[in-house]
PDB file of N, CA and C in Angstrom:
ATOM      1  N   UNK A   1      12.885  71.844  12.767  1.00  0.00           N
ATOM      2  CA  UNK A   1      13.291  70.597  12.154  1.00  0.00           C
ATOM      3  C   UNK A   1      14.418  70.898  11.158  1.00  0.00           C
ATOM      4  N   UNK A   2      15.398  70.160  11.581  1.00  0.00           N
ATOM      5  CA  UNK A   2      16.649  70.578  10.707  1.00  0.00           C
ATOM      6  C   UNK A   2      16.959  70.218   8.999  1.00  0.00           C
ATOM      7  N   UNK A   3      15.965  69.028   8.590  1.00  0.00           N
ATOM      8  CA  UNK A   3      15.502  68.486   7.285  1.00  0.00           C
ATOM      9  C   UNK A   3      14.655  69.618   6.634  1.00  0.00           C
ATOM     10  N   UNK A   4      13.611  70.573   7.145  1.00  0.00           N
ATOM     11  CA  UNK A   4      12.829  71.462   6.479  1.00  0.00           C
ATOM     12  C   UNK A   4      13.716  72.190   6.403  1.00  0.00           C
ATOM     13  N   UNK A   5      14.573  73.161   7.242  1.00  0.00           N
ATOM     14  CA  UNK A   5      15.434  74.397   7.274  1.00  0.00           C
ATOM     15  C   UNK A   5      16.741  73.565   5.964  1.00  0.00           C
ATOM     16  N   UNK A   6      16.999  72.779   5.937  1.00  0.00           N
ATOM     17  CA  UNK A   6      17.765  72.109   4.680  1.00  0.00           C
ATOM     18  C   UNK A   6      16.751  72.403   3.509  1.00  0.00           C
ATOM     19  N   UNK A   7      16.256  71.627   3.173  1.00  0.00           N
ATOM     20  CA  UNK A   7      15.060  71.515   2.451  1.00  0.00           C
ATOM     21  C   UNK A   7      14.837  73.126   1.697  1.00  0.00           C
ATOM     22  N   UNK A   8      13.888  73.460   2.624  1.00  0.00           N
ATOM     23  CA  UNK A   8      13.488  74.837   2.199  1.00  0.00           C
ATOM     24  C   UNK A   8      15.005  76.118   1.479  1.00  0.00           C
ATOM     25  N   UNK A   9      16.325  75.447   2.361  1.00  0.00           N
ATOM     26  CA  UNK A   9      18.166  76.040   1.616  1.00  0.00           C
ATOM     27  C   UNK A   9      17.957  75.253   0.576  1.00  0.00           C
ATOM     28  N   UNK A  10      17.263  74.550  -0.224  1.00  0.00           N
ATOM     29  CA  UNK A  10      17.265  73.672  -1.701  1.00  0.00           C
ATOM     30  C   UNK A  10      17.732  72.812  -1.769  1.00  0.00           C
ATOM     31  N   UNK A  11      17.950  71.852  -0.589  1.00  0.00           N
ATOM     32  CA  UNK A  11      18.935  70.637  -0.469  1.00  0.00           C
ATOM     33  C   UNK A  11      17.659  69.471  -0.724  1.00  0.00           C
ATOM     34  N   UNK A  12      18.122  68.959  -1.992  1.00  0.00           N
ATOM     35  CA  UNK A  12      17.207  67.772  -2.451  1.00  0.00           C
ATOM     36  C   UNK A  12      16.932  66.867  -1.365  1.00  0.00           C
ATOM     37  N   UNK A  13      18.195  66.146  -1.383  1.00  0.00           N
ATOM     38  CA  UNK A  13      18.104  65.132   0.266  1.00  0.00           C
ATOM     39  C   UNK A  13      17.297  65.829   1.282  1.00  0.00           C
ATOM     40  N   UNK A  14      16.905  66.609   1.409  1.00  0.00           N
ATOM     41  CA  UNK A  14      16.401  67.042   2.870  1.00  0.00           C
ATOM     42  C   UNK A  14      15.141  67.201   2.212  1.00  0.00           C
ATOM     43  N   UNK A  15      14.656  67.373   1.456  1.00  0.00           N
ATOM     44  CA  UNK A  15      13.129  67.892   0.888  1.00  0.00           C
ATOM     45  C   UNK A  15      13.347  66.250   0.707  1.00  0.00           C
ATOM     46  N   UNK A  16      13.419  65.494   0.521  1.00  0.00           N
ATOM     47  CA  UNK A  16      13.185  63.825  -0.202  1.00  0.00           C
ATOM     48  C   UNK A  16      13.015  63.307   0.982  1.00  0.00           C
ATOM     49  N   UNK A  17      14.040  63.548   2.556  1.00  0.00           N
ATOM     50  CA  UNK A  17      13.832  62.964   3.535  1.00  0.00           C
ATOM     51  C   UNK A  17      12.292  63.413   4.057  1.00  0.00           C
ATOM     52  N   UNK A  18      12.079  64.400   4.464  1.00  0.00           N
ATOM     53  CA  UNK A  18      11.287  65.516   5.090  1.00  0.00           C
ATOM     54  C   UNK A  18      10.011  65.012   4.362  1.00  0.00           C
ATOM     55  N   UNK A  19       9.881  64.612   3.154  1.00  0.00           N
ATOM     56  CA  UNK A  19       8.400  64.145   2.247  1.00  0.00           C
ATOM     57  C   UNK A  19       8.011  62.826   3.010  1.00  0.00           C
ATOM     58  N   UNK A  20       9.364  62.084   2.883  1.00  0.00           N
ATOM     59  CA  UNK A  20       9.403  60.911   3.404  1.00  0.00           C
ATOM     60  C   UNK A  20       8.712  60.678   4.940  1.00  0.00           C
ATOM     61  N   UNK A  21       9.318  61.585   5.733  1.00  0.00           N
ATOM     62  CA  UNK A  21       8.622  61.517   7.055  1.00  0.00           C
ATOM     63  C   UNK A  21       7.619  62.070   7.362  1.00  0.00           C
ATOM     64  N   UNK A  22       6.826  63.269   6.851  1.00  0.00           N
ATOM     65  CA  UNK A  22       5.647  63.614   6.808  1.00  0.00           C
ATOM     66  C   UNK A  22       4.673  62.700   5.936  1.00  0.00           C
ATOM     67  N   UNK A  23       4.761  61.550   4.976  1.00  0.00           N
ATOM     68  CA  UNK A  23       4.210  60.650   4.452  1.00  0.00           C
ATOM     69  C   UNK A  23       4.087  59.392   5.484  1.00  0.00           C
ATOM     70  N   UNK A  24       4.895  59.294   6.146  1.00  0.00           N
ATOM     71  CA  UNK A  24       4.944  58.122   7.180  1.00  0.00           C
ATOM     72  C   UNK A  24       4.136  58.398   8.561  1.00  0.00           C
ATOM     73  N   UNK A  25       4.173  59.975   8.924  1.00  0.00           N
ATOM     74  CA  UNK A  25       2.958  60.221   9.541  1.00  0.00           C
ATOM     75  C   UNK A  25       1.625  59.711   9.098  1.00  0.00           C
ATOM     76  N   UNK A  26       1.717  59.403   8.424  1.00  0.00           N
ATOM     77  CA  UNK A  26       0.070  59.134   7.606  1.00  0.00           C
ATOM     78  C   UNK A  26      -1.122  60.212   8.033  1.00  0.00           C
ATOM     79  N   UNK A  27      -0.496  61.218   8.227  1.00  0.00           N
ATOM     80  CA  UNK A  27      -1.948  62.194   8.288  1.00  0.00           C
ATOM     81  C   UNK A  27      -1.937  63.465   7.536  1.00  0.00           C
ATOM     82  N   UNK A  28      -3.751  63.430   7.182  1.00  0.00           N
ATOM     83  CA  UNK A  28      -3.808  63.766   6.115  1.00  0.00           C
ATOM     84  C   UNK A  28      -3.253  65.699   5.760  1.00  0.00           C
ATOM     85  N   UNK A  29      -2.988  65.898   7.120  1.00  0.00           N
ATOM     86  CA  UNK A  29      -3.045  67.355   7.151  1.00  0.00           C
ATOM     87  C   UNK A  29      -1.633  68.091   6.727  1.00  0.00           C
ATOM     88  N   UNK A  30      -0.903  66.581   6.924  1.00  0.00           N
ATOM     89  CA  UNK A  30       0.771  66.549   6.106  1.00  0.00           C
ATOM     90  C   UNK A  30       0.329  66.392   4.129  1.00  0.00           C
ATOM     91  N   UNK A  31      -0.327  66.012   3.685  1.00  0.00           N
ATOM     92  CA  UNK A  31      -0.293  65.618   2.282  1.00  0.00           C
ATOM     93  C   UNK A  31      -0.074  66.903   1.196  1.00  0.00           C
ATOM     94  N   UNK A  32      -0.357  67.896   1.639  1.00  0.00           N
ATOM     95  CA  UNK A  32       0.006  69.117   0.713  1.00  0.00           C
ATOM     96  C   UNK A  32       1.689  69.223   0.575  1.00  0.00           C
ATOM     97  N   UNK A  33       2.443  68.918   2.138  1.00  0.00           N
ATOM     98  CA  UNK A  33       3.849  69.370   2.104  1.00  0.00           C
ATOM     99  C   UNK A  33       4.489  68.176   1.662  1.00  0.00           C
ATOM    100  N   UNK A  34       4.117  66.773   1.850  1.00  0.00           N
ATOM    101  CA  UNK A  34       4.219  65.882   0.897  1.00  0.00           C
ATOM    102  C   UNK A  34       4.520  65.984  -0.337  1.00  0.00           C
ATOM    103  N   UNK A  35       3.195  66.086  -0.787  1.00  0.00           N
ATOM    104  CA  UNK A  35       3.757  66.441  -2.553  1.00  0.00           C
ATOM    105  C   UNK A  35       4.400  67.513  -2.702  1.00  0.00           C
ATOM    106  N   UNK A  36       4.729  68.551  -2.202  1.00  0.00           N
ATOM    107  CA  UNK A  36       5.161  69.762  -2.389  1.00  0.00           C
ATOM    108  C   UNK A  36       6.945  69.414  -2.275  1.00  0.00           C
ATOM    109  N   UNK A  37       7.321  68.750  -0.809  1.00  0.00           N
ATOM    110  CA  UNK A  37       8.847  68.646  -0.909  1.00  0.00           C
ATOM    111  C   UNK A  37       9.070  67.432  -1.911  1.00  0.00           C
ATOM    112  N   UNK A  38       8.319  66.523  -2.013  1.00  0.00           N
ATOM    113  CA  UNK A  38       8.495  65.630  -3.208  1.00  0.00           C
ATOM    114  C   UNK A  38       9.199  66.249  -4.770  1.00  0.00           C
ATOM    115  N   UNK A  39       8.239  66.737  -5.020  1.00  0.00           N
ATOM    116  CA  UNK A  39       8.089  67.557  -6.204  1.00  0.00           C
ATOM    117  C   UNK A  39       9.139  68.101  -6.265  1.00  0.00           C
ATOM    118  N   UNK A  40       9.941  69.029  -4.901  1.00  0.00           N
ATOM    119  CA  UNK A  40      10.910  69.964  -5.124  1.00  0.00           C
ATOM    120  C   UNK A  40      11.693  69.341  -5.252  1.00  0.00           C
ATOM    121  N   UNK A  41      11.904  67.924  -4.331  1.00  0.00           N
ATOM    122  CA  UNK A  41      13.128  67.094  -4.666  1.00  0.00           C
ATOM    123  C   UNK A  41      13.328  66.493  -5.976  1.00  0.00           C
ATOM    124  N   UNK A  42      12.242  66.202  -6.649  1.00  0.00           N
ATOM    125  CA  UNK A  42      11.920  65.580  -7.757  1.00  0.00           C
ATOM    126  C   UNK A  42      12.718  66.243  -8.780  1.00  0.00           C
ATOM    127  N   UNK A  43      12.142  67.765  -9.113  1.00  0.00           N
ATOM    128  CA  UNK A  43      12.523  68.695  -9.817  1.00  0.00           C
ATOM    129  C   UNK A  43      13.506  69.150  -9.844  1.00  0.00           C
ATOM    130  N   UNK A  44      14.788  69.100  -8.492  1.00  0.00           N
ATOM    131  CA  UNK A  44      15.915  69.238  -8.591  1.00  0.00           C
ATOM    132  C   UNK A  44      16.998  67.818  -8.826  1.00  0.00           C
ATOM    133  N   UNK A  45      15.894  66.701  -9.271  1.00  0.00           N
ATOM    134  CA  UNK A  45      17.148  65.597 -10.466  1.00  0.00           C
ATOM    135  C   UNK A  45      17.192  64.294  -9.144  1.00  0.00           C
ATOM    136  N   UNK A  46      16.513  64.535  -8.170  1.00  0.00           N
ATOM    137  CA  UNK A  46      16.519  63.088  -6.898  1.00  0.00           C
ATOM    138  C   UNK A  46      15.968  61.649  -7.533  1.00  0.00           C
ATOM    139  N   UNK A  47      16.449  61.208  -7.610  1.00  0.00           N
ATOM    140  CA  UNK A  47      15.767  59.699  -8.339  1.00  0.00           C
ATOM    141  C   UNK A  47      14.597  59.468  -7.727  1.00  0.00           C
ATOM    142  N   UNK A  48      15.022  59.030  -6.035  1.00  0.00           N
ATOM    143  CA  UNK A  48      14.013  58.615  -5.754  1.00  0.00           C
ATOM    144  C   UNK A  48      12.804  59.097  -5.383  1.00  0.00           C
ATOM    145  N   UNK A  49      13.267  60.089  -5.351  1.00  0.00           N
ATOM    146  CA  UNK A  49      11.762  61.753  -4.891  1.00  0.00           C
ATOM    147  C   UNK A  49      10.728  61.243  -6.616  1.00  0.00           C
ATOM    148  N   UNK A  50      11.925  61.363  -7.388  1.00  0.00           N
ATOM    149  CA  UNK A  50      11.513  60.839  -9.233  1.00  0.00           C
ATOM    150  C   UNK A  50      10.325  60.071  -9.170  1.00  0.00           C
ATOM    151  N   UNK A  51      10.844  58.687  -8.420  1.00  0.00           N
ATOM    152  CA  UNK A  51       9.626  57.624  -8.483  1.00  0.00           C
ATOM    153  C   UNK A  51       8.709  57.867  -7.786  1.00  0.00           C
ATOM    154  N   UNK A  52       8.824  58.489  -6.081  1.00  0.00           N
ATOM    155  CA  UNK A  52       7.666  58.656  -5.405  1.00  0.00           C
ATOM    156  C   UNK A  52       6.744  59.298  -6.320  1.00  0.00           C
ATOM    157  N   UNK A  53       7.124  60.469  -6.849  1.00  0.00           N
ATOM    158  CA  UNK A  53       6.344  61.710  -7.584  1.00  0.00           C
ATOM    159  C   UNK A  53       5.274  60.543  -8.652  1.00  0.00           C
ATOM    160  N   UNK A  54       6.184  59.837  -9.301  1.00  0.00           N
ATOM    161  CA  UNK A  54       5.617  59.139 -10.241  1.00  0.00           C
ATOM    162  C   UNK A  54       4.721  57.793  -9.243  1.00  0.00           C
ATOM    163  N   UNK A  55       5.171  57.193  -8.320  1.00  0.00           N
ATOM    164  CA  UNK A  55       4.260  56.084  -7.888  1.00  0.00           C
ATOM    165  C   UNK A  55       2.770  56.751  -7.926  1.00  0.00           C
ATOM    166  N   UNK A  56       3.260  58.136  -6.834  1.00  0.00           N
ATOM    167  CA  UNK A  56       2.160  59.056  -6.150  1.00  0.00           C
ATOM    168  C   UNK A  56       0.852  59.132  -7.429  1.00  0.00           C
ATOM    169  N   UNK A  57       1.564  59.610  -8.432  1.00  0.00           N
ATOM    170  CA  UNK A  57       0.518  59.849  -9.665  1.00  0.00           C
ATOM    171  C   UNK A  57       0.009  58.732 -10.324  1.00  0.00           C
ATOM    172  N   UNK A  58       0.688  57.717 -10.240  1.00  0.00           N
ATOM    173  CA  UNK A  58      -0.152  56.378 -10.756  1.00  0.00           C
ATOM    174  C   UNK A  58      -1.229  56.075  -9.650  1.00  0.00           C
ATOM    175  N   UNK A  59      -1.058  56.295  -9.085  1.00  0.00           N
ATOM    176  CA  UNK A  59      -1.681  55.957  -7.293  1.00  0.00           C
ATOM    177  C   UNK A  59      -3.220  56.347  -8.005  1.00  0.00           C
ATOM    178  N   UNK A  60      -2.734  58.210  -8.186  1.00  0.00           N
ATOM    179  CA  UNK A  60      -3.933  58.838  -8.746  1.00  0.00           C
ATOM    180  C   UNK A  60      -4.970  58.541  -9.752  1.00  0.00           C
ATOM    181  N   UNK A  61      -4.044  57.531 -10.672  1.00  0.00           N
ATOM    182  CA  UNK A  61      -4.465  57.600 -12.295  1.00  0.00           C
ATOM    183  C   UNK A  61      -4.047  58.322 -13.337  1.00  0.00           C
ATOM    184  N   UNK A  62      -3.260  59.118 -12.928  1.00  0.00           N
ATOM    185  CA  UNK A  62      -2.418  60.178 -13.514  1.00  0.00           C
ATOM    186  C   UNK A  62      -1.441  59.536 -14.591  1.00  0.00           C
ATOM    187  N   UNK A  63      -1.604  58.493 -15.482  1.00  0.00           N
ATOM    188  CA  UNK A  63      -0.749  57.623 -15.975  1.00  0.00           C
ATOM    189  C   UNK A  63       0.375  58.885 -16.586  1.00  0.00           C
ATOM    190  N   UNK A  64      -0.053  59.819 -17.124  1.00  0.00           N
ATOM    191  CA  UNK A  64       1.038  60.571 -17.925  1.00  0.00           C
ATOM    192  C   UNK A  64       2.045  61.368 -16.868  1.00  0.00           C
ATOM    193  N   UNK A  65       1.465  61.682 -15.638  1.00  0.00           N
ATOM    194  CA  UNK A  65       2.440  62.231 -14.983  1.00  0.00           C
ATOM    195  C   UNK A  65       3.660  61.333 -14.340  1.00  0.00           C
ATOM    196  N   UNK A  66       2.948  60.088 -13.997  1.00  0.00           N
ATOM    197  CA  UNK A  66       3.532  59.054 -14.208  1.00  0.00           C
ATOM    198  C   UNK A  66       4.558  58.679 -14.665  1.00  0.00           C
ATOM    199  N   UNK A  67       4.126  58.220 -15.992  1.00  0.00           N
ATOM    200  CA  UNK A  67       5.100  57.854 -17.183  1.00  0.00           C
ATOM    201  C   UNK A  67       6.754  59.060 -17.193  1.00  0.00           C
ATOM    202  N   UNK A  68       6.378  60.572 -17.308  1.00  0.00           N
ATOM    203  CA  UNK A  68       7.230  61.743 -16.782  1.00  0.00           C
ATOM    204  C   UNK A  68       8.261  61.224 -16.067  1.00  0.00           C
ATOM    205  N   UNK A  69       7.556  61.037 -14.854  1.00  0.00           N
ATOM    206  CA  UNK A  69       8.821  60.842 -13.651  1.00  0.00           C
ATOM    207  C   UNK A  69       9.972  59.362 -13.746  1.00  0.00           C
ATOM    208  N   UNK A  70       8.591  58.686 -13.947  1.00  0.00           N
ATOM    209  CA  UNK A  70       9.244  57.189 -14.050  1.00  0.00           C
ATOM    210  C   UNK A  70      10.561  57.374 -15.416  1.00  0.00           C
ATOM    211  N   UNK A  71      10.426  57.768 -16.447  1.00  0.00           N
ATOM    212  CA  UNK A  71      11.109  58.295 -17.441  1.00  0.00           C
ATOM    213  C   UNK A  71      12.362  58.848 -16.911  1.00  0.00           C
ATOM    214  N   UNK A  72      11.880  60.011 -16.012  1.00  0.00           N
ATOM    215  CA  UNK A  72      13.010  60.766 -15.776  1.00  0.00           C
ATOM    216  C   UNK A  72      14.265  60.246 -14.690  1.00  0.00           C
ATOM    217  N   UNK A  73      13.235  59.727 -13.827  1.00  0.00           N
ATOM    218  CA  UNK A  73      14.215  58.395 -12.892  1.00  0.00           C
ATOM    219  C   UNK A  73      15.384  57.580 -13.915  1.00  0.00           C
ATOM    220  N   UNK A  74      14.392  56.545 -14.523  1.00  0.00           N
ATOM    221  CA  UNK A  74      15.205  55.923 -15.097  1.00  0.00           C
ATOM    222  C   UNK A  74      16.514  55.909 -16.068  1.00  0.00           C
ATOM    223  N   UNK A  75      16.236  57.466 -16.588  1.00  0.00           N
ATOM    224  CA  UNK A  75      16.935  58.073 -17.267  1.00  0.00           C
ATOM    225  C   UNK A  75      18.253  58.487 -16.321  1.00  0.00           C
ATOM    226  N   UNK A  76      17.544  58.629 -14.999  1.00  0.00           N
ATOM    227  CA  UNK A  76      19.107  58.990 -14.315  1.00  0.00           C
ATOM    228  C   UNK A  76      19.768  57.765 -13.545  1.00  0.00           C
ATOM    229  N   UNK A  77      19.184  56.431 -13.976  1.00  0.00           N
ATOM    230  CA  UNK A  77      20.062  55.482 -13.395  1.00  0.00           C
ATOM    231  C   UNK A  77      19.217  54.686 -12.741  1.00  0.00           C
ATOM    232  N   UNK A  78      17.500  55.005 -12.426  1.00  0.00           N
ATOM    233  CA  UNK A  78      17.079  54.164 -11.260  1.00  0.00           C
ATOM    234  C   UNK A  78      16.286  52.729 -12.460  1.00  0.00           C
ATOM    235  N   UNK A  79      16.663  51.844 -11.287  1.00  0.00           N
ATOM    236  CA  UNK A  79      16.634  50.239 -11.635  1.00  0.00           C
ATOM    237  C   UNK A  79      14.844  50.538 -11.462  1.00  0.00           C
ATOM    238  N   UNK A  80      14.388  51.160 -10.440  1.00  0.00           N
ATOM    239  CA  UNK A  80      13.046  50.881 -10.189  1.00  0.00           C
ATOM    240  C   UNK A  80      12.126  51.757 -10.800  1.00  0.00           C
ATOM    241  N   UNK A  81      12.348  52.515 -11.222  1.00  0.00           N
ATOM    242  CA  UNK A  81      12.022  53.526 -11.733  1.00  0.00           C
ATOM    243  C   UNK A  81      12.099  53.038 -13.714  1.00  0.00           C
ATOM    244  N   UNK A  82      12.449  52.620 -13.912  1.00  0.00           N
ATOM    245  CA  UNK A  82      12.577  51.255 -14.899  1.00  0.00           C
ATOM    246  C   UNK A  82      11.772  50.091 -15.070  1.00  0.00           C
ATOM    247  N   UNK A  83      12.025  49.766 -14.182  1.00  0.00           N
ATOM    248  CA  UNK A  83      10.576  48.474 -14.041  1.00  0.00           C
ATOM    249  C   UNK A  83       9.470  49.016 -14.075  1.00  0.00           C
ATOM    250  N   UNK A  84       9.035  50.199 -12.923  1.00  0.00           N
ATOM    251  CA  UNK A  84       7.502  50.379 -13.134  1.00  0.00           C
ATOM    252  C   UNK A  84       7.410  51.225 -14.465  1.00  0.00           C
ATOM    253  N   UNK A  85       8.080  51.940 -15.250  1.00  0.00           N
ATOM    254  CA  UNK A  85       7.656  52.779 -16.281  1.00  0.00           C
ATOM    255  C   UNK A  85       7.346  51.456 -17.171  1.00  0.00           C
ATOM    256  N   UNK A  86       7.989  50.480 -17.220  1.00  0.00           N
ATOM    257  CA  UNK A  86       7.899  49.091 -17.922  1.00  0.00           C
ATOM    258  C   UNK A  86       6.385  48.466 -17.928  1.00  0.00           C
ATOM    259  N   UNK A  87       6.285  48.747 -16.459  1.00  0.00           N
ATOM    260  CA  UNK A  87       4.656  48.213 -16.365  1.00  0.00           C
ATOM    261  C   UNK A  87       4.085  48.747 -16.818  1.00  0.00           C
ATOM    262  N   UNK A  88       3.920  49.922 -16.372  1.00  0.00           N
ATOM    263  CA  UNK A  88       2.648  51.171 -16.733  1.00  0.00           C
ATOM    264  C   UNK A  88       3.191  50.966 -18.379  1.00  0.00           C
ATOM    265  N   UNK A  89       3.570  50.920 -18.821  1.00  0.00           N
ATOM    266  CA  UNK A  89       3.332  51.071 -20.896  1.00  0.00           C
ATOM    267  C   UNK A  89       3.246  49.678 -21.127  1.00  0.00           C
ATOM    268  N   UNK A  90       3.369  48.466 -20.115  1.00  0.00           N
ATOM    269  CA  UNK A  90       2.387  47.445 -20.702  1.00  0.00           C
ATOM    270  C   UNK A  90       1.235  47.630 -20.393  1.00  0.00           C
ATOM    271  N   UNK A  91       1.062  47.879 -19.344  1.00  0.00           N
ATOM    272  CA  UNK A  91      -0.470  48.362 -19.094  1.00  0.00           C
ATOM    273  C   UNK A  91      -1.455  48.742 -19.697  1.00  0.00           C
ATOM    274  N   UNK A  92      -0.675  50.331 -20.184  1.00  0.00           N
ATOM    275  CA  UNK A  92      -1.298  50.715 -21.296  1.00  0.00           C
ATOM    276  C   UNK A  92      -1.138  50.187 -22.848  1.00  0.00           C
ATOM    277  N   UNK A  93      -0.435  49.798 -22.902  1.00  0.00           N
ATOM    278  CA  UNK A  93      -0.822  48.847 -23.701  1.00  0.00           C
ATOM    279  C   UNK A  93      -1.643  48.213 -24.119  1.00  0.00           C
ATOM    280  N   UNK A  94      -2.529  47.445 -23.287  1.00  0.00           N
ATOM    281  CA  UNK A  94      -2.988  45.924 -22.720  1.00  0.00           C
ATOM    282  C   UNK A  94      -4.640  46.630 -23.174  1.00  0.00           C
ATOM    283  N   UNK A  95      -4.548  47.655 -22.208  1.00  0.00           N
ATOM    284  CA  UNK A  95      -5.818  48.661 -21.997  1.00  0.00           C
ATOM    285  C   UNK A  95      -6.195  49.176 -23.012  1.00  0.00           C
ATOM    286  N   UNK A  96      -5.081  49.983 -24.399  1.00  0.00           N
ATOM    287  CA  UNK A  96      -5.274  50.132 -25.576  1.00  0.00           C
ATOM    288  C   UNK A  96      -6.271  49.664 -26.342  1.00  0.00           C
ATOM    289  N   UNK A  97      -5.574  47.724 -26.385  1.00  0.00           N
ATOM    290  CA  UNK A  97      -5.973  46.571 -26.816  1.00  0.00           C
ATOM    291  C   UNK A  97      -7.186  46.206 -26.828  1.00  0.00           C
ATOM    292  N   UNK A  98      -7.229  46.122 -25.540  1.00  0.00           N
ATOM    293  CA  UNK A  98      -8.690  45.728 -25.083  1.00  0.00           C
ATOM    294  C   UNK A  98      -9.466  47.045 -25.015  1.00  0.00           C
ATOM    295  N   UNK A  99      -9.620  48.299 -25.268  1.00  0.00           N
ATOM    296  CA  UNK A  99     -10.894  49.114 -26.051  1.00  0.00           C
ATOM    297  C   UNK A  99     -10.497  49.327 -27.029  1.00  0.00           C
ATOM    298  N   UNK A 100      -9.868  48.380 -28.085  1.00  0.00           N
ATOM    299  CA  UNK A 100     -10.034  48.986 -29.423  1.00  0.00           C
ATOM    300  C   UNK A 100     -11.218  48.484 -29.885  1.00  0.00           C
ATOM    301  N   UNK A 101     -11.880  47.073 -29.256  1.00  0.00           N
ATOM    302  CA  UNK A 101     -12.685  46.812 -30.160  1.00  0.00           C
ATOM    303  C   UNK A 101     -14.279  47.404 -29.775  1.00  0.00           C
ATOM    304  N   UNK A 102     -15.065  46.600 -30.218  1.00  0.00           N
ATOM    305  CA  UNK A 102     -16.538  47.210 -30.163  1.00  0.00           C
ATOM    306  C   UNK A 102     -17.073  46.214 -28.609  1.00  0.00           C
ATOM    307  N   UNK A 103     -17.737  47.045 -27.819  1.00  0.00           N
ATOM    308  CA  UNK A 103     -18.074  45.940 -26.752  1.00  0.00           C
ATOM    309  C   UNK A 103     -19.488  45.520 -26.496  1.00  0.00           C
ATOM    310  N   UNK A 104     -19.490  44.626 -26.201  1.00  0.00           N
ATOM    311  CA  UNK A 104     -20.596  43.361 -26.244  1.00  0.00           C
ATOM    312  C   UNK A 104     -21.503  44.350 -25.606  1.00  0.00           C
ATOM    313  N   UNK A 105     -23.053  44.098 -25.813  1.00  0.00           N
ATOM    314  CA  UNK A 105     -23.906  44.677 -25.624  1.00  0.00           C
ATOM    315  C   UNK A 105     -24.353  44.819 -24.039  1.00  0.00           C
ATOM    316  N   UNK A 106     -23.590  44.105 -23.396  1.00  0.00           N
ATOM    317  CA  UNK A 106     -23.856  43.775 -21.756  1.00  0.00           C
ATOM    318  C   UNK A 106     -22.870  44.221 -21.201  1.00  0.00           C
ATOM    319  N   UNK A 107     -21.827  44.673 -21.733  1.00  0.00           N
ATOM    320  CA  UNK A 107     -20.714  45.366 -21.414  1.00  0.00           C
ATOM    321  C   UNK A 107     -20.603  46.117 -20.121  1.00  0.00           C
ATOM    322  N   UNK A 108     -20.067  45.825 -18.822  1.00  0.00           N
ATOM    323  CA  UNK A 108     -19.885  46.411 -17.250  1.00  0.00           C
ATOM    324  C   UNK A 108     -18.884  46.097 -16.907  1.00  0.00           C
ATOM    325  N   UNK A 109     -18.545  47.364 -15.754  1.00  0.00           N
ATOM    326  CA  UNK A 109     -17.854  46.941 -14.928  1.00  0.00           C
ATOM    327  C   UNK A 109     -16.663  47.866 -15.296  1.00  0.00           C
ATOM    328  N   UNK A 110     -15.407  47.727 -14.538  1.00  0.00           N
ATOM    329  CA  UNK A 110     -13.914  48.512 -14.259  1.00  0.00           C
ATOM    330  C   UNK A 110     -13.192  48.857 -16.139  1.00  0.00           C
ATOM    331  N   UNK A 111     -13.519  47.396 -16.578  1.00  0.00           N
ATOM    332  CA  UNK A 111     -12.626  47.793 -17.998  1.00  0.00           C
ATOM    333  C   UNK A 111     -13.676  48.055 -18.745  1.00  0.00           C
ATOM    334  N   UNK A 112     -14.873  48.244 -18.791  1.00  0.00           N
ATOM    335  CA  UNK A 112     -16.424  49.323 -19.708  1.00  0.00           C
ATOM    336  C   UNK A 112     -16.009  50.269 -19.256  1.00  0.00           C
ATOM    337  N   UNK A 113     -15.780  50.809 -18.056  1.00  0.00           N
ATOM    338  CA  UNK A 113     -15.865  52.563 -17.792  1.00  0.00           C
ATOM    339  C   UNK A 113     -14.572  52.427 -18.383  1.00  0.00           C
ATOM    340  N   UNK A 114     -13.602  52.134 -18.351  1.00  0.00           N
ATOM    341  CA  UNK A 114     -12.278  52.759 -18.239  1.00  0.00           C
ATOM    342  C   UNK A 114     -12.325  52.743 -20.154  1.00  0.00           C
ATOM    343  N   UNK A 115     -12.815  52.185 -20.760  1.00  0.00           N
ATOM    344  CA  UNK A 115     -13.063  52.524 -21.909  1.00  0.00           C
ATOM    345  C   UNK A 115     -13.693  53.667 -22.680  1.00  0.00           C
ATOM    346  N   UNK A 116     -14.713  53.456 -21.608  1.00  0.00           N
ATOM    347  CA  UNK A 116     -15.941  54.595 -22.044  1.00  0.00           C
ATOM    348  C   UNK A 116     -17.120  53.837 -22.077  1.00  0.00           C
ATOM    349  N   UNK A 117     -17.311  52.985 -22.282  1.00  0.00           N
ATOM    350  CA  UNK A 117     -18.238  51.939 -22.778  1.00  0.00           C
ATOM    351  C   UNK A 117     -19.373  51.805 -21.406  1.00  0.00           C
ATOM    352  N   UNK A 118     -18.864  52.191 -19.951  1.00  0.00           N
ATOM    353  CA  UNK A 118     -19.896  51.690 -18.996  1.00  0.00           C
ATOM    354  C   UNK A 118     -20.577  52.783 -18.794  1.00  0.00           C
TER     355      UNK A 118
END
């Protein structure tokens, strides 16, 4: 495959494409080289490798690795990569907010755990 033999010569575009099409396989036995050419593309300054890296980790819950990429995208110009770092720190925000206080004694459910509280 002429995208890996790029790729693996350090060519961002080809590690960003190559993530891209082993992600569109949708199988799972591709997901290591996934994040792996992601990452490399990421790490050598690719915007959009930037956001995948960062969608990928919100995906996870990973808000801080997240926040990283989305940062670093946006920092190099990406519009989208902008918006979602926008979300994710209202988010957290929001989430802040709502466990600062003390919670009701019946307290369940998605925003109790994510507090601590469930």
């Amino acid at each position: 495959m002429r995208y890996r033999q790029a790729a693996e010569g350090g060519s961002a575009e080809a590690a960003f494409r190559l993530a891209v099409l082993l992600e569109r396989a949708a199988e799972d036995r591709f997901e290591g080289e996934v994040e792996r050419w992601y990452a490399a593309a990421a790490e050598a300054g690719h915007n959009r490798a930037q956001v995948r890296v960062g969608v990928r980790a919100a995906e996870r819950g990973d808000t801080g690795t997240a926040e990283h990429w989305y940062r670093r995208a946006a920092e190099g110009g990406s519009r989208s990569a902008a918006f979602n770092l926008g979300l994710l720190l209202a988010r957290e925000a929001a989430s802040r907010r709502r466990c600062s206080g003390t919670p009701a004694p019946r307290t369940t459910g998605t925003g109790a755990r994510r507090c601590g509280w469930g």
